[in-house]
Every structure is written in C-alpha cells, then in structure tokens.
N, C-alpha and C. Protein backbone atom coordinates (compact mmCIF):
# COMPACT_ATOMS: atom_id res chain seq x y z
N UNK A 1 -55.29 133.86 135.88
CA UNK A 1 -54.86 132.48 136.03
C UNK A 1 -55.51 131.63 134.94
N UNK A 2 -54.80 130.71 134.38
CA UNK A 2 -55.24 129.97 133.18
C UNK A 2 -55.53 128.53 133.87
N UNK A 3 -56.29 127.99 133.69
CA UNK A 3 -57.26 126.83 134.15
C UNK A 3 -56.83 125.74 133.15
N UNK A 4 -56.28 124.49 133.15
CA UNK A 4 -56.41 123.45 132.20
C UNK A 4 -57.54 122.52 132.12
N UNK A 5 -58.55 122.33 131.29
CA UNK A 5 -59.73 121.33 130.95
C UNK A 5 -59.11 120.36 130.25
N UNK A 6 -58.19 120.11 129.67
CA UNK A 6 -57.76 118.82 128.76
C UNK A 6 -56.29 118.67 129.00
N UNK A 7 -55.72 117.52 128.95
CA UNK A 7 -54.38 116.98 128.90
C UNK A 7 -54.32 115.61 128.65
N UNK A 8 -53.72 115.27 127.18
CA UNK A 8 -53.68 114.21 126.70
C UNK A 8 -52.09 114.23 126.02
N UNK A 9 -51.27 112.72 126.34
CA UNK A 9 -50.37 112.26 126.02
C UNK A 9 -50.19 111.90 124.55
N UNK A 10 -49.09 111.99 123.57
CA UNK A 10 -49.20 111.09 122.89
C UNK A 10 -47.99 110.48 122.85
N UNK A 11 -47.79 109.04 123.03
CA UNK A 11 -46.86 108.29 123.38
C UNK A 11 -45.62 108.41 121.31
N UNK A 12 -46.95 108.44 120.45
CA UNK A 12 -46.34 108.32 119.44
C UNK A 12 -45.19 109.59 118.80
N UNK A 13 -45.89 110.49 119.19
CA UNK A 13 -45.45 111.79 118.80
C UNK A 13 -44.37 112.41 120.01
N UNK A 14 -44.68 111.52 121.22
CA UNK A 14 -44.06 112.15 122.24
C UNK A 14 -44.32 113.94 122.66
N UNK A 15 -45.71 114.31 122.51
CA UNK A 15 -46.36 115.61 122.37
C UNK A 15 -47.50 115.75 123.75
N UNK A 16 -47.38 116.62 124.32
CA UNK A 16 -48.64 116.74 125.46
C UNK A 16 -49.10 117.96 124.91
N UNK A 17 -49.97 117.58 125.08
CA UNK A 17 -50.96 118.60 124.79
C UNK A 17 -52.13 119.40 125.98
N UNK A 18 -52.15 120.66 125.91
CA UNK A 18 -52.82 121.21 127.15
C UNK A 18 -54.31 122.14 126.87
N UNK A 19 -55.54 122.12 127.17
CA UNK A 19 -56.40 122.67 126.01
C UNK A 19 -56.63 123.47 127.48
N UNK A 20 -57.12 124.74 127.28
CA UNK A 20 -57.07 125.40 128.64
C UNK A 20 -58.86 126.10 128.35
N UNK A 21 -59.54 126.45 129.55
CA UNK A 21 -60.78 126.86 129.90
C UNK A 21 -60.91 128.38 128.95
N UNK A 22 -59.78 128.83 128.19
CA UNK A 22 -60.37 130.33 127.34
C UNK A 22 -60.31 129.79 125.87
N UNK A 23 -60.16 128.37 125.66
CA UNK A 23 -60.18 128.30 124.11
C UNK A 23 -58.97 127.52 123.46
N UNK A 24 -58.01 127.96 124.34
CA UNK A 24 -56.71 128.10 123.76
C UNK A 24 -56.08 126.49 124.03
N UNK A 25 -55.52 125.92 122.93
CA UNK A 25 -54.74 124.89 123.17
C UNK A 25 -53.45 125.06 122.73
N UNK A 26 -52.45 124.14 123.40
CA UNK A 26 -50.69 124.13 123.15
C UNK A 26 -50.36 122.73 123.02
N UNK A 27 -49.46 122.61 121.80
CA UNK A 27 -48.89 121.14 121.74
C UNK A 27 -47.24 121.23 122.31
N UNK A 28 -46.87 120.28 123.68
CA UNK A 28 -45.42 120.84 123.67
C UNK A 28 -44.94 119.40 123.87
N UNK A 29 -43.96 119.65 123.17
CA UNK A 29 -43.04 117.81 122.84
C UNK A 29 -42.39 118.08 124.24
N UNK A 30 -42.01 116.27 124.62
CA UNK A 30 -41.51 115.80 125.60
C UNK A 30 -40.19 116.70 126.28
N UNK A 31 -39.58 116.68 125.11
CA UNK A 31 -37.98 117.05 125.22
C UNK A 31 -37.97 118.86 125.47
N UNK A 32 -39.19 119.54 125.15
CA UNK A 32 -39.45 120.77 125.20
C UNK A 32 -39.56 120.90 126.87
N UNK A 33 -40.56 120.44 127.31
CA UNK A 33 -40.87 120.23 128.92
C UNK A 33 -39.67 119.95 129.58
N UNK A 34 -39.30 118.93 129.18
CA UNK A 34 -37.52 118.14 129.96
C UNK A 34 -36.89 119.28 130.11
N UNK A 35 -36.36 120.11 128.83
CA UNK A 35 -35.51 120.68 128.93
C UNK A 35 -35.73 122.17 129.91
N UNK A 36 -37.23 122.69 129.80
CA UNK A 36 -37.72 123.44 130.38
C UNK A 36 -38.33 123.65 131.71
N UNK A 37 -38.40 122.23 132.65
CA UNK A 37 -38.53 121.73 133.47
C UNK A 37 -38.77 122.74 134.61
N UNK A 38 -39.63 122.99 135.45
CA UNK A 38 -39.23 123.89 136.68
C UNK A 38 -38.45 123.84 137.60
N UNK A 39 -37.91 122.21 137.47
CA UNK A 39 -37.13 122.23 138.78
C UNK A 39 -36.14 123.06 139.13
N UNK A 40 -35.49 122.54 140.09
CA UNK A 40 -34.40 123.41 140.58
C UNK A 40 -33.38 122.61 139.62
N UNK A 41 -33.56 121.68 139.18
CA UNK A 41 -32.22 120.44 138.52
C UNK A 41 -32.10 121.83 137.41
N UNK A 42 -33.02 122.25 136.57
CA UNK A 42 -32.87 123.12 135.64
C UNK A 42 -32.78 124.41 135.41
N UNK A 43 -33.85 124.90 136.51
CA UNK A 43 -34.21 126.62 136.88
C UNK A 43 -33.01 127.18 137.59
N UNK A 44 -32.35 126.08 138.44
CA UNK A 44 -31.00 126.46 139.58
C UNK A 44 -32.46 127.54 140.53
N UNK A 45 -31.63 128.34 141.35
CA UNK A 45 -32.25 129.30 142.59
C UNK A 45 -32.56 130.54 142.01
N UNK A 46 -31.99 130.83 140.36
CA UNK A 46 -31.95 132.01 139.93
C UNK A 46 -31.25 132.21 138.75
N UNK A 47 -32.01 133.40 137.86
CA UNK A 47 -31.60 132.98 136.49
C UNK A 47 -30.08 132.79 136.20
N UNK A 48 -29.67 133.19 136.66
CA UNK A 48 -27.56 133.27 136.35
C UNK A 48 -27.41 131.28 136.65
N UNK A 49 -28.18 130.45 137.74
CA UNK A 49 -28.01 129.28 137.47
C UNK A 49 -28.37 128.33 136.79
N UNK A 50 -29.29 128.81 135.78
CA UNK A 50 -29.50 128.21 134.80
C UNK A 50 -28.94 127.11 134.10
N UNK A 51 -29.44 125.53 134.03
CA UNK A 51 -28.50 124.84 133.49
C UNK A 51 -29.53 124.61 132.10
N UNK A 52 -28.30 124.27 131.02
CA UNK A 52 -28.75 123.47 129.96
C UNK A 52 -28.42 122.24 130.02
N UNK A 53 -29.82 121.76 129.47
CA UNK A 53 -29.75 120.30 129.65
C UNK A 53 -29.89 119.80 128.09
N UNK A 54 -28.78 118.79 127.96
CA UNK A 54 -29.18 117.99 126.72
C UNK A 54 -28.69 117.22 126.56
N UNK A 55 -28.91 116.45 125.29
CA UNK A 55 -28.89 114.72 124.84
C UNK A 55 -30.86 114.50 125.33
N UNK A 56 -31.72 115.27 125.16
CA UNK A 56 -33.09 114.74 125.43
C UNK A 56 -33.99 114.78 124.62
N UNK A 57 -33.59 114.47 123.16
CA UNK A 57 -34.04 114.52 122.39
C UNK A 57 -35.02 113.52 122.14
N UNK A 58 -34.85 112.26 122.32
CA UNK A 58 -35.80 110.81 122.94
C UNK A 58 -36.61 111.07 123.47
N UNK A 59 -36.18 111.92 124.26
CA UNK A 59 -37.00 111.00 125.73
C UNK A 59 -38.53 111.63 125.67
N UNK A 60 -39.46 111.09 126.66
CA UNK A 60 -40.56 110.74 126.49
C UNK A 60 -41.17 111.21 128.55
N UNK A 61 -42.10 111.04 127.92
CA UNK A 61 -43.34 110.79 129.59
C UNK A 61 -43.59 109.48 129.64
N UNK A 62 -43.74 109.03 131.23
CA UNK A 62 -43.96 107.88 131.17
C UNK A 62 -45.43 108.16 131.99
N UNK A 63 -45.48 109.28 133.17
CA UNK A 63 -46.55 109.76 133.62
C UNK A 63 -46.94 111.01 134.48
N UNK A 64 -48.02 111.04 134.03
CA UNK A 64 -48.61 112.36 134.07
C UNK A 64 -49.35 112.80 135.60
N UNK A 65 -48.88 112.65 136.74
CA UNK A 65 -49.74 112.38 138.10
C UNK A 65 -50.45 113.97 138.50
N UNK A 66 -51.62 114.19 139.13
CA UNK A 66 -51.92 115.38 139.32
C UNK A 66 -51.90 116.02 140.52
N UNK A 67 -51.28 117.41 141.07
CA UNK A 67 -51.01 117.54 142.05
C UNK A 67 -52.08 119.18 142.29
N UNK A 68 -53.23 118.39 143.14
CA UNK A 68 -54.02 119.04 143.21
C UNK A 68 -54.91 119.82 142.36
N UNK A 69 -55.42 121.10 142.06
CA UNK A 69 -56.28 121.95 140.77
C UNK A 69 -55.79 122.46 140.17
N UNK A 70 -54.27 122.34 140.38
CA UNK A 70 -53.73 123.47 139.57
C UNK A 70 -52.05 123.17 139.17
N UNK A 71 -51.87 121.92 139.20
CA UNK A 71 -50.88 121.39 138.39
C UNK A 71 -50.72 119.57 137.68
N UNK A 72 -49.56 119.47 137.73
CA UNK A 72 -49.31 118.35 137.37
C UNK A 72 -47.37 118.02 137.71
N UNK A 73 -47.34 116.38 137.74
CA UNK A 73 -45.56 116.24 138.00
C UNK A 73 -46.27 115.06 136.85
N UNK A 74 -44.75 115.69 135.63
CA UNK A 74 -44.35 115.01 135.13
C UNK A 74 -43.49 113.76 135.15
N UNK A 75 -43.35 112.46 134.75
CA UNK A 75 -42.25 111.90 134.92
C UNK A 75 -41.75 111.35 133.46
N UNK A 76 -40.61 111.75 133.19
CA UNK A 76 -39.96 111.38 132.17
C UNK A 76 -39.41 110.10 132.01
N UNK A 77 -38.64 109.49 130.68
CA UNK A 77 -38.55 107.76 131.03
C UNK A 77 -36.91 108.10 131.33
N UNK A 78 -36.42 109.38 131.35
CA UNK A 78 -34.62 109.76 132.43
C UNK A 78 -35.33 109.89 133.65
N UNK A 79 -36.28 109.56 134.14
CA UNK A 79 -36.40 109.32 135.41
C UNK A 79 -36.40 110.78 136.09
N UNK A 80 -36.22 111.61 135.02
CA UNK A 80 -36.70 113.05 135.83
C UNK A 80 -38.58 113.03 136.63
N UNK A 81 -38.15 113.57 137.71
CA UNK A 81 -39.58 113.83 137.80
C UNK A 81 -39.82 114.96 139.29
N UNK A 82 -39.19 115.62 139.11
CA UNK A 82 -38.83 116.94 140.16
C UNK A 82 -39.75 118.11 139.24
N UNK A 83 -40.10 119.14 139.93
CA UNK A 83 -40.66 120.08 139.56
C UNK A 83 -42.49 120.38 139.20
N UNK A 84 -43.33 120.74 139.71
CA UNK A 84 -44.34 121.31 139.56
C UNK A 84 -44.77 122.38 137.85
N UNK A 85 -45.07 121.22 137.41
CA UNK A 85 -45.82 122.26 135.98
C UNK A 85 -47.23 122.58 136.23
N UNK A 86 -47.38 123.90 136.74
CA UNK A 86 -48.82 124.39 136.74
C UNK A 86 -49.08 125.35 135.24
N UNK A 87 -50.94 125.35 135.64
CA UNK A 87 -51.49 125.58 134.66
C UNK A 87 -50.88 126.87 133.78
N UNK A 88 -50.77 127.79 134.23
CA UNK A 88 -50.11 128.87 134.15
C UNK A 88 -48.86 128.59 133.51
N UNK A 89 -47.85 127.48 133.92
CA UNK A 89 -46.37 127.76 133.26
C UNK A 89 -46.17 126.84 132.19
N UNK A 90 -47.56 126.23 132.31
CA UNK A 90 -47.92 125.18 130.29
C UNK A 90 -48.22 126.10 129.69
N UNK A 91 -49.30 127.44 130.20
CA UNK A 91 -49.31 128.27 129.05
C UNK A 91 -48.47 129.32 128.58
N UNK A 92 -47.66 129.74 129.20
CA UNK A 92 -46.41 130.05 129.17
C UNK A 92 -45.49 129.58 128.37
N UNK A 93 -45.48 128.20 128.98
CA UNK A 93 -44.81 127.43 127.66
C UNK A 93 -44.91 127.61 126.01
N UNK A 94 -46.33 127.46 125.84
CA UNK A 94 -46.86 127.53 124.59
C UNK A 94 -46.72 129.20 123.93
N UNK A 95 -47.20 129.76 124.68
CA UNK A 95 -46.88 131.14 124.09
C UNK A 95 -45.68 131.51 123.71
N UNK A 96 -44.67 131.24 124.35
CA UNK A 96 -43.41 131.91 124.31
C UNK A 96 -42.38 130.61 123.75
N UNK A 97 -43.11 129.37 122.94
CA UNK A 97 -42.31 128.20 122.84
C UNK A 97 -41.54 128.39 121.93
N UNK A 98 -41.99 129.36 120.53
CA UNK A 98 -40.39 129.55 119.94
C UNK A 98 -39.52 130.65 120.15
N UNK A 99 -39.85 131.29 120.96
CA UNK A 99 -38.48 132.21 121.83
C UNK A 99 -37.38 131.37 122.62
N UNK A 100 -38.23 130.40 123.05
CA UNK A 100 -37.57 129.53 124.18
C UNK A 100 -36.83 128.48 123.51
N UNK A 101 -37.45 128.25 122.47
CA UNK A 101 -36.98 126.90 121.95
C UNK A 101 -35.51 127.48 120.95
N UNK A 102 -35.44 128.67 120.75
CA UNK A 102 -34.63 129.22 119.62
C UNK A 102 -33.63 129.42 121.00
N UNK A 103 -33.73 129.98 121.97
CA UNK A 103 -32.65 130.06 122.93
C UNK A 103 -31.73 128.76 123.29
N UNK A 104 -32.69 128.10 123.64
CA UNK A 104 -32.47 126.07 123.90
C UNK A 104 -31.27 126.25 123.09
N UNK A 105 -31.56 126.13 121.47
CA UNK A 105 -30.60 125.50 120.65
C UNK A 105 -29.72 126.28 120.46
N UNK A 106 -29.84 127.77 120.63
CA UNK A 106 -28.49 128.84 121.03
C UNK A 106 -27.37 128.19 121.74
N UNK A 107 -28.06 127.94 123.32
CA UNK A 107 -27.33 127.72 124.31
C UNK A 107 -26.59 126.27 123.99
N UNK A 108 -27.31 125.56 123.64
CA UNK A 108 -26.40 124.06 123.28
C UNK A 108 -25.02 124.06 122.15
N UNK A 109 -25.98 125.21 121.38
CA UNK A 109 -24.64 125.42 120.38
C UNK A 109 -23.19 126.09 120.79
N UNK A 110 -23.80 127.33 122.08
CA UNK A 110 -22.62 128.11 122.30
C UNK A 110 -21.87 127.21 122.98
N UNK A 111 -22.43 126.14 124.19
CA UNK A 111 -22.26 125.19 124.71
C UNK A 111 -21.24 123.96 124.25
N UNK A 112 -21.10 123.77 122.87
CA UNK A 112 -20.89 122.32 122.55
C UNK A 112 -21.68 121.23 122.48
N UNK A 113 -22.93 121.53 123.06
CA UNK A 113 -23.30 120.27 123.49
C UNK A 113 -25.00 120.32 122.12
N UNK A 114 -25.29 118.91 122.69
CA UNK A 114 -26.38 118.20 121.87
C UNK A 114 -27.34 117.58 121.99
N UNK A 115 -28.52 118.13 121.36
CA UNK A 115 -30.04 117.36 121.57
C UNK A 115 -29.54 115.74 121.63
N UNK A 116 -29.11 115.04 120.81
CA UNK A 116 -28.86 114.25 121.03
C UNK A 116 -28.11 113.19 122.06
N UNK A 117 -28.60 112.32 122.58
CA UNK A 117 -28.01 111.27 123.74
C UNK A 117 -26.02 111.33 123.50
C-alpha cells in the first residue's frame, strides 16, 4: 500500500501533485484525474462500461477534501465530485499515466469526440 505525505494544488498549471512515503512523486493535470475519475459516472460497474469523457480539457479542482488516511474527493469546477481517489489509485495513476493517457486520446479519436469543451 502506498501512503501519500504531500498533496499540493496548482491552480496555475491546473496539476496535483502527490509525493508518496517511498520517495516517489507524480504530477497529474486536472483533466487527467476528470477523465480518469473512479466513479461510477466513468468506471460504469465494469470494464465493457466504460465511458469516455470529454470536452475537459479546462477544467480544474476547485477542492481537495480528505476522506479519512487513505484518500481524498476531488471536486472539479464541472461540478464533478463523485468517486474516492485513494493513495494507491494516484499512484497508479502516475505510473501507468502515459499508457492511459495514449488510450484517452485513442478513444476520443475513434469516438469523434474532443478534449475540448
């Protein structure tokens, strides 16, 4: 289990950043999280429901609330704010962010659709 010691916003960059208890830090932009979100709005019940989400290229955190030792709920300024990001699935994030992120823009492309609003 990966432990987070640091989490800092940056409103400018629109970047959170997660520095974790073995050393290791991850920078993951707003729109990375949004789109990657745990909820069910995004995860669906199972991988075949998978939605892509986009036009979230903007968007931003407005706040960061903590839910107990071992996560955090994001809230975005789309007013998303469903889903549990624990320590574990920020680092996840980071490790595997350009596998994920190269899929993202797969899927939007096979899709039609666009980072953009």
């Amino acid at each position: 289990m990966h432990i987070a010691t640091d989490i800092k916003y940056s409103k400018a960059t629109k970047t959170l950043t997660v520095a974790f208890d073995d050393g290791t830090s991850v920078a993951l932009p707003a729109e990375y999280l949004r789109v990657e979100s745990p909820s069910a709005e995004v995860q669906g019940h199972g991988p075949d429901q998978r939605k892509t989400i986009a036009g979230r290229r903007h968007v931003g955190i407005m706040e960061i609330e903590p839910v107990g030792n071992y996560a955090v709920r994001l809230i975005f300024d789309d007013l998303h704010d469903s889903g549990l990001f624990t320590w574990d699935y920020f680092y996840e994030l980071g490790v595997e962010r350009d596998r994920r992120w190269a899929a993202y823009l797969e899927a939007l492309a096979t899709q039609g659709l666009s980072r953009d609003p």
